[in-house]
C-alpha atoms as a PDB file:
ATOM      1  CA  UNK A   1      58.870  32.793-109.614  1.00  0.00           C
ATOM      2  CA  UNK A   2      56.519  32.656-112.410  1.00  0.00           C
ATOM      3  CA  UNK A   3      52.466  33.914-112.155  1.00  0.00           C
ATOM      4  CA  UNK A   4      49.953  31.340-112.811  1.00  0.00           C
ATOM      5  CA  UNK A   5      49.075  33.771-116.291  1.00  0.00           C
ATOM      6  CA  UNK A   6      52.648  33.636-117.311  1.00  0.00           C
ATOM      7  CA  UNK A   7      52.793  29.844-117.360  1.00  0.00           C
ATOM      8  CA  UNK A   8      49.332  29.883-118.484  1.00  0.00           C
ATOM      9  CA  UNK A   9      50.228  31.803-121.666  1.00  0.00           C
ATOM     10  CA  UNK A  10      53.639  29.439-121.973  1.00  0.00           C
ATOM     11  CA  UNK A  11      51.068  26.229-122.521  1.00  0.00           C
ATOM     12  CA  UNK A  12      48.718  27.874-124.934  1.00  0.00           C
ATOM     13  CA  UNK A  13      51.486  29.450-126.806  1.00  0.00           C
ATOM     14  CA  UNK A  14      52.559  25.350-126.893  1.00  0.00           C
ATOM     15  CA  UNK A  15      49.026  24.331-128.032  1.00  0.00           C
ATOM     16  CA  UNK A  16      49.070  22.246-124.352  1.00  0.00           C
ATOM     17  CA  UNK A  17      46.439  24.234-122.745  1.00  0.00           C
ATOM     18  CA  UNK A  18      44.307  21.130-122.238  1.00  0.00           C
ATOM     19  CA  UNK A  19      47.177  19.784-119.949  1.00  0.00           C
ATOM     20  CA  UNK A  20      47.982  22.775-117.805  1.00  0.00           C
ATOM     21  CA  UNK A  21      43.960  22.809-116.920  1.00  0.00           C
ATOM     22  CA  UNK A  22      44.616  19.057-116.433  1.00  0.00           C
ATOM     23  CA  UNK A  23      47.080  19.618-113.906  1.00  0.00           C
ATOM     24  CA  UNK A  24      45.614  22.972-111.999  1.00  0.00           C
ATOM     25  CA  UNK A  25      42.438  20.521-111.498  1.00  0.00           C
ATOM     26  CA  UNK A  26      44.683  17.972-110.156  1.00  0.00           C
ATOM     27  CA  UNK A  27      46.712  20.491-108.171  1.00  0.00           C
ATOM     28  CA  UNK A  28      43.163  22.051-107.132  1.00  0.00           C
ATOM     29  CA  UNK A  29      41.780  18.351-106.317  1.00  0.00           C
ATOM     30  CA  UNK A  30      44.948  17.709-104.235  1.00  0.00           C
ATOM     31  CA  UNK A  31      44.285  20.889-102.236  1.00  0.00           C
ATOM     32  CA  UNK A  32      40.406  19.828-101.932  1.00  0.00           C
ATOM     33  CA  UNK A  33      41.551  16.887-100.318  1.00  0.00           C
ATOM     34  CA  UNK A  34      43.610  18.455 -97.750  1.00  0.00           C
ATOM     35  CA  UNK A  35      41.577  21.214 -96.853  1.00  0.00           C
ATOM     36  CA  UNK A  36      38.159  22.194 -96.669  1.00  0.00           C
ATOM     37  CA  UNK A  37      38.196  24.542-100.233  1.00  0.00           C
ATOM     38  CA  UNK A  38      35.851  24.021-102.788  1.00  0.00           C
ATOM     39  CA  UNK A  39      37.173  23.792-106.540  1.00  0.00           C
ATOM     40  CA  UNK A  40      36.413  27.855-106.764  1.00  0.00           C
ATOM     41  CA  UNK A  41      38.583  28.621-103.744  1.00  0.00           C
ATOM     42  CA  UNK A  42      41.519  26.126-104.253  1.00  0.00           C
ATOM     43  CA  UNK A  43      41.546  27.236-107.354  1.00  0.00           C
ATOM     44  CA  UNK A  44      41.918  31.082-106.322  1.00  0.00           C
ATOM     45  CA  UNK A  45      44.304  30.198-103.801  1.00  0.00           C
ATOM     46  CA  UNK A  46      46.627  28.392-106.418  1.00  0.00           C
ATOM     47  CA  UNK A  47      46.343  31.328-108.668  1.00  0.00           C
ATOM     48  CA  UNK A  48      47.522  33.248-105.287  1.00  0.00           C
ATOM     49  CA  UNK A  49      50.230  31.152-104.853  1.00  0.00           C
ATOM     50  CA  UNK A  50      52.036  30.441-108.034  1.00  0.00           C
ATOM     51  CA  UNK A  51      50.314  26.909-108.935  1.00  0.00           C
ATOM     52  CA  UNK A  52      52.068  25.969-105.613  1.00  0.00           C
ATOM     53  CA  UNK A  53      49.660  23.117-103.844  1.00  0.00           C
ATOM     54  CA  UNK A  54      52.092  23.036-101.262  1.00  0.00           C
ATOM     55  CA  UNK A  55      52.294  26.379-100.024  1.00  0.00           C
ATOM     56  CA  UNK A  56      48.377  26.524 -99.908  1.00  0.00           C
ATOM     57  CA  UNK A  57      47.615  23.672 -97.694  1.00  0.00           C
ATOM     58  CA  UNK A  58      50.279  25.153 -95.602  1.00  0.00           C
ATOM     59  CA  UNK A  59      48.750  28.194 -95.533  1.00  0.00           C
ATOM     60  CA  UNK A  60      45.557  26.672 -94.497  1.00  0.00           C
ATOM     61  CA  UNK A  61      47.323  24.668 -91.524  1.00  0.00           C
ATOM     62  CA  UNK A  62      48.486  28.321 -90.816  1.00  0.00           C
ATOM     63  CA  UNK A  63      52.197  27.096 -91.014  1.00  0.00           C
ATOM     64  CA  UNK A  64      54.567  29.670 -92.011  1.00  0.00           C
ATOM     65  CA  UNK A  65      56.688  30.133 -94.680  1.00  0.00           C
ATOM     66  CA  UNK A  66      60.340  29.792 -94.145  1.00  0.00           C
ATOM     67  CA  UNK A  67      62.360  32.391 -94.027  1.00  0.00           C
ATOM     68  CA  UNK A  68      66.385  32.245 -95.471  1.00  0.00           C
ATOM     69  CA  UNK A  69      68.512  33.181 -92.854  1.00  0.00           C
ATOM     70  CA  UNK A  70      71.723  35.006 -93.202  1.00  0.00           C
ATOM     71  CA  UNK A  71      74.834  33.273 -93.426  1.00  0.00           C
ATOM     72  CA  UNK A  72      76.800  32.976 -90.388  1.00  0.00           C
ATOM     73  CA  UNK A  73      80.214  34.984 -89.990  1.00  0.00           C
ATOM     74  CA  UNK A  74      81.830  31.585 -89.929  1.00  0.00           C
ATOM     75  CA  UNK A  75      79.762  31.027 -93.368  1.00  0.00           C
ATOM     76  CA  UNK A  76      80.712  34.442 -95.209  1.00  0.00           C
ATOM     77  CA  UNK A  77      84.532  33.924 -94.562  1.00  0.00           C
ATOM     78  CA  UNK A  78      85.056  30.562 -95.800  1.00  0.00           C
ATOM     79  CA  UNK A  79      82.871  31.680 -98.961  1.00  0.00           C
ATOM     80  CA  UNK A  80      85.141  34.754 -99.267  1.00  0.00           C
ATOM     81  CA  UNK A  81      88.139  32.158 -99.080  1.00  0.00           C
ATOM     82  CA  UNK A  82      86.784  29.689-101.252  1.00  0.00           C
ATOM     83  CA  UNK A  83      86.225  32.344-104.151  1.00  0.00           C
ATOM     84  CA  UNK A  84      89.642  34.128-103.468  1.00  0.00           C
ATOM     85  CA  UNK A  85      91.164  30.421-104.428  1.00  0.00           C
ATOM     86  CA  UNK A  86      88.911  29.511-107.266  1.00  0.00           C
ATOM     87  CA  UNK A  87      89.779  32.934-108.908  1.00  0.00           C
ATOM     88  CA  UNK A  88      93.319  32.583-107.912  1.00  0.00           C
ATOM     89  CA  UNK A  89      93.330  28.972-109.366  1.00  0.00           C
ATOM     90  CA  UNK A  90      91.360  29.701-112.825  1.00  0.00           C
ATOM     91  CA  UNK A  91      94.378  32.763-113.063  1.00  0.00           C
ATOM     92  CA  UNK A  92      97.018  30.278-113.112  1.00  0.00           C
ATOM     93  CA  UNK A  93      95.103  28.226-115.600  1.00  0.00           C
ATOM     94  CA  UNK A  94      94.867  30.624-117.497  1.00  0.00           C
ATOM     95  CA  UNK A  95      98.189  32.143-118.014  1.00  0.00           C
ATOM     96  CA  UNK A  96      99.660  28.837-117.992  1.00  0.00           C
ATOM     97  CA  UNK A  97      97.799  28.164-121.105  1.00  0.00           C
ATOM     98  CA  UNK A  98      99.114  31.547-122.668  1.00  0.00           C
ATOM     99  CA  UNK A  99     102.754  31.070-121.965  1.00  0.00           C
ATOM    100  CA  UNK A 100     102.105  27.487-123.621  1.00  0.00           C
ATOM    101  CA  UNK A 101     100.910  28.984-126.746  1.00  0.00           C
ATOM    102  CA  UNK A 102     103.425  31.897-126.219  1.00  0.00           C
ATOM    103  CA  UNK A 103     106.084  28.782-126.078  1.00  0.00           C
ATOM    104  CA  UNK A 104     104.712  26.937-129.125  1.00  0.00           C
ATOM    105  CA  UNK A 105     104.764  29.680-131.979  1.00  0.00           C
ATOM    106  CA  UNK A 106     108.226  30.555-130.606  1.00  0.00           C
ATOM    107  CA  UNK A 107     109.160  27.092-131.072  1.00  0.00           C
ATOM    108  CA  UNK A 108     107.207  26.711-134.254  1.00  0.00           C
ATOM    109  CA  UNK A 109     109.214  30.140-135.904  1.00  0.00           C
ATOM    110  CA  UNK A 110     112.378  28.434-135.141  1.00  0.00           C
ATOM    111  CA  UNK A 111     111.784  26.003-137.573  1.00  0.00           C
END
Protein backbone atom coordinates (compact mmCIF):
# COMPACT_ATOMS: atom_id res chain seq x y z
CA UNK A 1 0.00 0.00 0.00
CA UNK A 2 1.31 3.34 -0.70
CA UNK A 3 2.36 6.15 2.31
CA UNK A 4 0.50 9.30 2.27
CA UNK A 5 4.35 11.00 1.24
CA UNK A 6 4.67 8.62 -1.60
CA UNK A 7 1.40 9.66 -3.22
CA UNK A 8 2.06 13.03 -2.01
CA UNK A 9 5.28 13.29 -4.05
CA UNK A 10 3.32 11.36 -7.17
CA UNK A 11 0.85 14.69 -7.35
CA UNK A 12 3.52 17.31 -7.07
CA UNK A 13 5.77 15.49 -9.38
CA UNK A 14 2.23 15.88 -11.68
CA UNK A 15 1.98 19.64 -10.87
CA UNK A 16 -1.66 18.42 -9.09
CA UNK A 17 -0.68 19.18 -5.64
CA UNK A 18 -3.58 21.61 -5.27
CA UNK A 19 -5.94 18.54 -5.82
CA UNK A 20 -4.42 15.93 -3.56
CA UNK A 21 -4.75 18.77 -0.60
CA UNK A 22 -8.26 19.12 -2.12
CA UNK A 23 -9.08 15.69 -1.50
CA UNK A 24 -7.08 14.95 2.03
CA UNK A 25 -9.40 18.04 3.25
CA UNK A 26 -12.32 16.30 1.91
CA UNK A 27 -11.16 12.91 3.16
CA UNK A 28 -10.25 14.84 6.56
CA UNK A 29 -13.84 16.68 6.48
CA UNK A 30 -15.49 13.25 5.89
CA UNK A 31 -13.71 11.86 8.96
CA UNK A 32 -14.70 15.20 10.99
CA UNK A 33 -18.08 14.35 10.33
CA UNK A 34 -18.03 10.94 11.60
CA UNK A 35 -16.04 11.33 14.50
CA UNK A 36 -15.21 13.74 16.99
CA UNK A 37 -11.41 14.76 15.35
CA UNK A 38 -10.55 18.09 14.66
CA UNK A 39 -8.91 18.92 11.12
CA UNK A 40 -5.26 18.44 13.01
CA UNK A 41 -6.13 14.95 14.22
CA UNK A 42 -8.10 13.55 11.18
CA UNK A 43 -5.60 14.72 9.39
CA UNK A 44 -2.78 12.76 11.43
CA UNK A 45 -4.85 9.83 11.51
CA UNK A 46 -5.16 9.76 7.59
CA UNK A 47 -1.49 10.22 7.30
CA UNK A 48 -1.53 7.02 9.81
CA UNK A 49 -3.61 5.22 7.73
CA UNK A 50 -2.69 5.52 4.13
CA UNK A 51 -5.28 8.42 3.08
CA UNK A 52 -7.77 5.64 4.08
CA UNK A 53 -11.08 7.59 5.60
CA UNK A 54 -12.48 4.36 6.02
CA UNK A 55 -10.19 2.58 8.11
CA UNK A 56 -10.05 5.68 10.51
CA UNK A 57 -13.61 6.07 11.40
CA UNK A 58 -13.41 2.42 11.95
CA UNK A 59 -10.77 2.73 14.08
CA UNK A 60 -12.55 5.29 16.06
CA UNK A 61 -15.79 2.98 16.38
CA UNK A 62 -13.00 0.59 17.66
CA UNK A 63 -14.03 -1.98 14.90
CA UNK A 64 -11.35 -4.20 13.84
CA UNK A 65 -9.67 -4.76 10.89
CA UNK A 66 -10.30 -7.91 9.04
CA UNK A 67 -8.14 -10.40 8.99
CA UNK A 68 -7.63 -12.94 5.59
CA UNK A 69 -8.16 -16.24 6.61
CA UNK A 70 -6.47 -19.24 5.23
CA UNK A 71 -7.92 -21.16 2.60
CA UNK A 72 -9.72 -24.17 3.52
CA UNK A 73 -8.25 -27.76 2.64
CA UNK A 74 -11.26 -28.09 0.41
CA UNK A 75 -10.00 -24.54 -1.09
CA UNK A 76 -6.14 -25.44 -1.60
CA UNK A 77 -6.99 -28.72 -3.54
CA UNK A 78 -9.30 -27.54 -6.06
CA UNK A 79 -6.72 -24.53 -6.62
CA UNK A 80 -3.94 -27.16 -6.93
CA UNK A 81 -6.35 -28.92 -9.55
CA UNK A 82 -7.39 -26.01 -11.30
CA UNK A 83 -3.64 -24.92 -12.00
CA UNK A 84 -2.49 -28.58 -12.77
CA UNK A 85 -5.27 -28.25 -15.80
CA UNK A 86 -4.61 -24.74 -16.90
CA UNK A 87 -0.84 -25.66 -17.22
CA UNK A 88 -1.71 -28.94 -18.68
CA UNK A 89 -4.12 -27.16 -21.16
CA UNK A 90 -1.73 -24.06 -22.21
CA UNK A 91 0.98 -27.33 -22.91
CA UNK A 92 -1.20 -28.72 -25.44
CA UNK A 93 -1.71 -25.32 -26.94
CA UNK A 94 1.31 -24.91 -27.21
CA UNK A 95 2.82 -27.83 -28.89
CA UNK A 96 -0.09 -28.05 -31.03
CA UNK A 97 0.91 -24.80 -32.45
CA UNK A 98 4.60 -26.12 -32.99
CA UNK A 99 3.76 -29.30 -34.77
CA UNK A 100 1.48 -26.88 -37.00
CA UNK A 101 4.36 -24.81 -37.96
CA UNK A 102 6.57 -28.00 -37.87
CA UNK A 103 3.75 -29.31 -40.53
CA UNK A 104 3.68 -26.14 -42.66
CA UNK A 105 7.48 -25.60 -43.64
CA UNK A 106 7.49 -29.37 -44.31
CA UNK A 107 4.69 -28.87 -46.55
CA UNK A 108 5.98 -25.59 -47.85
CA UNK A 109 9.74 -27.45 -48.83
CA UNK A 110 7.81 -29.90 -50.78
CA UNK A 111 6.92 -27.49 -53.14
Amino acid sequence: MTSYEEVKNLYESNNKLELFEKKVKESCNVIMRQTDYDYDTSHEKLKLHNLSATSVIKEYMGIPEKKLHDKTTNQKMFGEFRKFLDDASKNYYEQRELREKMQSRIDANKK
